[in-house]
N, C-alpha and C. Protein backbone atom coordinates (compact mmCIF):
# COMPACT_ATOMS: atom_id res chain seq x y z
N UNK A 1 -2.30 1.26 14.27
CA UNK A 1 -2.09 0.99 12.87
C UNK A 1 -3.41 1.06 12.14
N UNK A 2 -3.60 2.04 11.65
CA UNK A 2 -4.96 2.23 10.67
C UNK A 2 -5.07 1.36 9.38
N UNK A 3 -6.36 0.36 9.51
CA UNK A 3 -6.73 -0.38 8.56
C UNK A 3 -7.37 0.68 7.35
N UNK A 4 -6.62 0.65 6.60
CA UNK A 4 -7.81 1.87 5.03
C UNK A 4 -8.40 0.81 4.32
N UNK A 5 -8.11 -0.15 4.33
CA UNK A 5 -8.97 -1.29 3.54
C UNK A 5 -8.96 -2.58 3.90
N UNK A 6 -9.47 -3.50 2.87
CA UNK A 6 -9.31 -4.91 3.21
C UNK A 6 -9.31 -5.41 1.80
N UNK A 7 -8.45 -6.45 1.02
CA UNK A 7 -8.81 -7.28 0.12
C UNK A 7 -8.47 -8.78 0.26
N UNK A 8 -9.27 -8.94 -0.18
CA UNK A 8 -10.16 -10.53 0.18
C UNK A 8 -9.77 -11.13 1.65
N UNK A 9 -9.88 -10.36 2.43
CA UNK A 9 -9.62 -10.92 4.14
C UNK A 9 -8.39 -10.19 4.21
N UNK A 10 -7.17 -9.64 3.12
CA UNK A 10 -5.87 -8.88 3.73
C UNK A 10 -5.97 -7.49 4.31
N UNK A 11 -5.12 -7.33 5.21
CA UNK A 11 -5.09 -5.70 5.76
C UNK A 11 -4.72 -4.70 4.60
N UNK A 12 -4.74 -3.75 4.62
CA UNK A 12 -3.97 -3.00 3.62
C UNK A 12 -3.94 -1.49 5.55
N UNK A 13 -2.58 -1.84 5.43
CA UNK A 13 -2.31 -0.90 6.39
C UNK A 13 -1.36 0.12 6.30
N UNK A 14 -1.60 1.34 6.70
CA UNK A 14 -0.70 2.43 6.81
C UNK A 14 0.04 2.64 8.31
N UNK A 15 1.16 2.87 8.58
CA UNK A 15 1.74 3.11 9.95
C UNK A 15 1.61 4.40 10.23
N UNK A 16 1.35 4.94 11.08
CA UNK A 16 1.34 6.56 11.45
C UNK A 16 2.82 7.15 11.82
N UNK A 17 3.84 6.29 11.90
CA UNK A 17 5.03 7.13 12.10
C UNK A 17 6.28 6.19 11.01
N UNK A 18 5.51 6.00 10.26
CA UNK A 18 6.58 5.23 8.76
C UNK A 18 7.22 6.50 7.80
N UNK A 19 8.01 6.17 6.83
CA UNK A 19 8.76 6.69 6.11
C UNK A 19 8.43 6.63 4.68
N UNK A 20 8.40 7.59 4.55
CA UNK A 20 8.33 7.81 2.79
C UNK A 20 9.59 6.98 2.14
N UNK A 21 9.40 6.34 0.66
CA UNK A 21 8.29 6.63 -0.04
C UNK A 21 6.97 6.15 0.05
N UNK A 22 5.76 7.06 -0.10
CA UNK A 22 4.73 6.53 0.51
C UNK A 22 4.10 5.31 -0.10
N UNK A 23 3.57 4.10 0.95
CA UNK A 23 3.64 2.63 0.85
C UNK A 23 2.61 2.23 1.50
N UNK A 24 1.55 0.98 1.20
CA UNK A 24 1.26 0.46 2.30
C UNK A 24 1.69 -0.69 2.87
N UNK A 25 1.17 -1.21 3.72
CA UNK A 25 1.32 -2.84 3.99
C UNK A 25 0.13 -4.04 4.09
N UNK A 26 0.35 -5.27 3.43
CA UNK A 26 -0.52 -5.62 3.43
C UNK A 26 -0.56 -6.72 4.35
N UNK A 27 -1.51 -7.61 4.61
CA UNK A 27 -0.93 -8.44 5.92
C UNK A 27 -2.07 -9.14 5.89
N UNK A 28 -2.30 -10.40 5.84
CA UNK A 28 -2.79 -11.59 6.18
C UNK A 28 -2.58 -13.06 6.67
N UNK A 29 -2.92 -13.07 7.76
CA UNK A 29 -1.78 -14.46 8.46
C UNK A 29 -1.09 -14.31 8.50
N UNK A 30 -0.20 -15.05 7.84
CA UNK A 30 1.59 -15.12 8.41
C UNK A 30 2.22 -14.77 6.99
N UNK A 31 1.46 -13.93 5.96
CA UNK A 31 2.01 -13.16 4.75
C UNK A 31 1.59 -11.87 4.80
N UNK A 32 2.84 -11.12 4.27
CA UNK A 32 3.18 -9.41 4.45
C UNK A 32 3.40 -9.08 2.97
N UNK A 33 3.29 -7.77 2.73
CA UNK A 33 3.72 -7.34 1.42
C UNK A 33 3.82 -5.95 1.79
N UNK A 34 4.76 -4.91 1.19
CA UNK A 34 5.00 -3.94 1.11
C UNK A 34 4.77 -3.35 -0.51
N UNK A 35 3.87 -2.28 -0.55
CA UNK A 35 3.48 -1.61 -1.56
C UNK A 35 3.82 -0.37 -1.88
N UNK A 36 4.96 0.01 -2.76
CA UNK A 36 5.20 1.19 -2.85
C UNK A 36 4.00 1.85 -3.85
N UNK A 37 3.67 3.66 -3.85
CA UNK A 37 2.36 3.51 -4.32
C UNK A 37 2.91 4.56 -5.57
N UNK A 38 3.82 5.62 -5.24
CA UNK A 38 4.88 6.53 -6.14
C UNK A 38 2.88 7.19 -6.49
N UNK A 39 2.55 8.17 -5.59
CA UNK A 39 1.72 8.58 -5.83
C UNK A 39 1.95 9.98 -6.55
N UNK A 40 1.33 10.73 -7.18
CA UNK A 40 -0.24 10.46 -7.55
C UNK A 40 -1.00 9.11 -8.67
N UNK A 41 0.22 9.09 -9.44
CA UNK A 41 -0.28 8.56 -10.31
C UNK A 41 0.03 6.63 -10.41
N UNK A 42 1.58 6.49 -9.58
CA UNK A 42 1.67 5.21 -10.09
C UNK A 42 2.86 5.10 -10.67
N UNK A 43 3.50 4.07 -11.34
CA UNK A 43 3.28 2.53 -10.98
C UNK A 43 3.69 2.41 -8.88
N UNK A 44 2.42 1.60 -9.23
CA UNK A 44 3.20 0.87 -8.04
C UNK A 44 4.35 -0.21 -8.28
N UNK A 45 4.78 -0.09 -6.72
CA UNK A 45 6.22 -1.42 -7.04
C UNK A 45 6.00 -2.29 -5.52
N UNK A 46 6.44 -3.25 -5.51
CA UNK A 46 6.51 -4.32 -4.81
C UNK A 46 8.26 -4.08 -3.73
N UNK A 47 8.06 -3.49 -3.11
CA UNK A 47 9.10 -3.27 -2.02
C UNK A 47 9.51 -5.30 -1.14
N UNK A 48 8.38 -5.49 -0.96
CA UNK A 48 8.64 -6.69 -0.05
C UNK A 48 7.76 -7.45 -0.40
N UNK A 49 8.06 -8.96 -0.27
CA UNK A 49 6.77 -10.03 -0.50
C UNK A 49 7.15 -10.97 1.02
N UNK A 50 6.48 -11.72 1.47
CA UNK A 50 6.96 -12.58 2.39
C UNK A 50 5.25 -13.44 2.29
N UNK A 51 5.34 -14.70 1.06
CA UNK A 51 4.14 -15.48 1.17
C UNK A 51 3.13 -15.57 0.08
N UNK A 52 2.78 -14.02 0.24
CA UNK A 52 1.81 -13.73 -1.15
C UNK A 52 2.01 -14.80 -2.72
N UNK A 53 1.14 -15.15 -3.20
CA UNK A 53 1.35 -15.73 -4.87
C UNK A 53 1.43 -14.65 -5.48
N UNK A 54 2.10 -14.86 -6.60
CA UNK A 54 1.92 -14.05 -7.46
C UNK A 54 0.38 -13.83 -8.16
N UNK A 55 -0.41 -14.82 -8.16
CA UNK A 55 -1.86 -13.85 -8.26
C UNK A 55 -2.64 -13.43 -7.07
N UNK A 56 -2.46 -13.47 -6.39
CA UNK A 56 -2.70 -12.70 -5.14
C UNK A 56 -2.42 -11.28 -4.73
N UNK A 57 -0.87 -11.36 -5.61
CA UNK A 57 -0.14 -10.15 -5.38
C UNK A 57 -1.16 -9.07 -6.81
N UNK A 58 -1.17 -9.83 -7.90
CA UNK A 58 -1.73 -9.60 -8.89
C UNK A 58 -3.27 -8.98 -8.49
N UNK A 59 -3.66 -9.44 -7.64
CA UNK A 59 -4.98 -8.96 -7.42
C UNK A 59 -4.77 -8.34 -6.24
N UNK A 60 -4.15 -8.18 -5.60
CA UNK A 60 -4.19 -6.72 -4.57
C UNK A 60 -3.35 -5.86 -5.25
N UNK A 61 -2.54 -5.83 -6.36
CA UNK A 61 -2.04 -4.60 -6.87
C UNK A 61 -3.05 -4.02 -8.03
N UNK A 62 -4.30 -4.65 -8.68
CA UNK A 62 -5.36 -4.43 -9.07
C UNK A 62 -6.20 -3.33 -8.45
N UNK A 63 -6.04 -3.99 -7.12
CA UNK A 63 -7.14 -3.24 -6.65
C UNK A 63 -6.88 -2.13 -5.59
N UNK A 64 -5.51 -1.59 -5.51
CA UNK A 64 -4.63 -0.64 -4.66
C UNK A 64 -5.01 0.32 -6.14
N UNK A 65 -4.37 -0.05 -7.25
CA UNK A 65 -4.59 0.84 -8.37
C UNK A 65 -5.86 1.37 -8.62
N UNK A 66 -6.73 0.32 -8.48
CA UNK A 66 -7.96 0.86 -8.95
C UNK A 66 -8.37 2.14 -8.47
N UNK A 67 -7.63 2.48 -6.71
CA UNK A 67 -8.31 3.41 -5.85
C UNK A 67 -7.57 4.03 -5.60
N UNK A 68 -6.41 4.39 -6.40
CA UNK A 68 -4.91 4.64 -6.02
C UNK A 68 -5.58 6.50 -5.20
N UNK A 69 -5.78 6.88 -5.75
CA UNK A 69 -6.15 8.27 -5.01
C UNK A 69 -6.13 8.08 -3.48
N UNK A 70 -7.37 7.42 -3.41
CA UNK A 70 -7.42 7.52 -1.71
C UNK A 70 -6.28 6.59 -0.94
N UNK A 71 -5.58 5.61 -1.62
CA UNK A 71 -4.43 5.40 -0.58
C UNK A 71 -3.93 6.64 -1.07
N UNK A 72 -3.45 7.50 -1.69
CA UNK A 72 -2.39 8.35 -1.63
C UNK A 72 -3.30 9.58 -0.48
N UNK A 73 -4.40 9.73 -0.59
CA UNK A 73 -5.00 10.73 0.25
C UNK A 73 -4.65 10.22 1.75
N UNK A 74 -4.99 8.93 1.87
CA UNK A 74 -4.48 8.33 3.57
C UNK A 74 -3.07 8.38 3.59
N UNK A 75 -2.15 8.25 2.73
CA UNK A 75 -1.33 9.08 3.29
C UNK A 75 -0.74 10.26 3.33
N UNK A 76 -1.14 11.08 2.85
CA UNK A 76 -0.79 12.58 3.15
C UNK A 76 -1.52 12.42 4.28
N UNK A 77 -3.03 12.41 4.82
CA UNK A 77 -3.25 12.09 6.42
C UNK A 77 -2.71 12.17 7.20
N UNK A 78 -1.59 11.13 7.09
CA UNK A 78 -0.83 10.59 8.23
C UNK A 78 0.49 11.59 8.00
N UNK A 79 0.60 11.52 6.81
CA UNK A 79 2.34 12.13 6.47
C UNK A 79 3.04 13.05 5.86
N UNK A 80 1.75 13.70 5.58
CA UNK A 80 1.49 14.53 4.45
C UNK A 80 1.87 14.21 3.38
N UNK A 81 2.51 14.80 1.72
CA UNK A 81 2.61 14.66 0.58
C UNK A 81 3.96 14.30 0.80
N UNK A 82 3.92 12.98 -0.15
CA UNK A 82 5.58 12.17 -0.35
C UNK A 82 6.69 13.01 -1.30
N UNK A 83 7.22 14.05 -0.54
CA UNK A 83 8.25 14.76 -1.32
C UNK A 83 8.88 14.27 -2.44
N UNK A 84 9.31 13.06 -2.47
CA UNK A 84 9.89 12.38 -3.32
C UNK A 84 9.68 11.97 -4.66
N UNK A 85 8.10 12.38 -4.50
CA UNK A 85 7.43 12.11 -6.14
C UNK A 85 6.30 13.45 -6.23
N UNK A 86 6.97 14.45 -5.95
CA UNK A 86 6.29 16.36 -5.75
C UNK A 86 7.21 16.66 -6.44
């Protein structure tokens, strides 16, 4: 499971054999979040929460956006381009 980032101690992880639409996951302790990213451009959406606050969530969807390119570049990587928003 490839770590592409970290915010404030969370994983931000991609799976190598997951399913579009392309997403990451985020994961710290015993809280998960699923990030849909609807790349190139965005919005992201909130697929799953399990824990996260809402400013928490608020500030890792800050900062997924800020860099939105290269999560969408890690995943074409893994999965190539998310048909679904081509």
């Amino acid at each position: 499971m490839p770590t592409i980032d970290r915010i404030d101690g969370a994983l931000v992880i991609i799976y190598p054999n997951d399913h579009n639409p392309a997403h990451v996951h985020v994961e710290k302790g015993d809280r998960a979040a699923v990030v849909i990213l609807n790349c190139p451009h965005g919005p992201l959406e909130l697929r799953e929460n399990f824990g996260f606050s809402r400013t928490e969530l608020r500030h890792i969807f800050e900062r997924i956006l800020s860099d939105l390119e290269t999560f969408c570049t890690q995943w074409e990587k893994y999965h190539g381009p998310d048909r679904r928003n081509t």
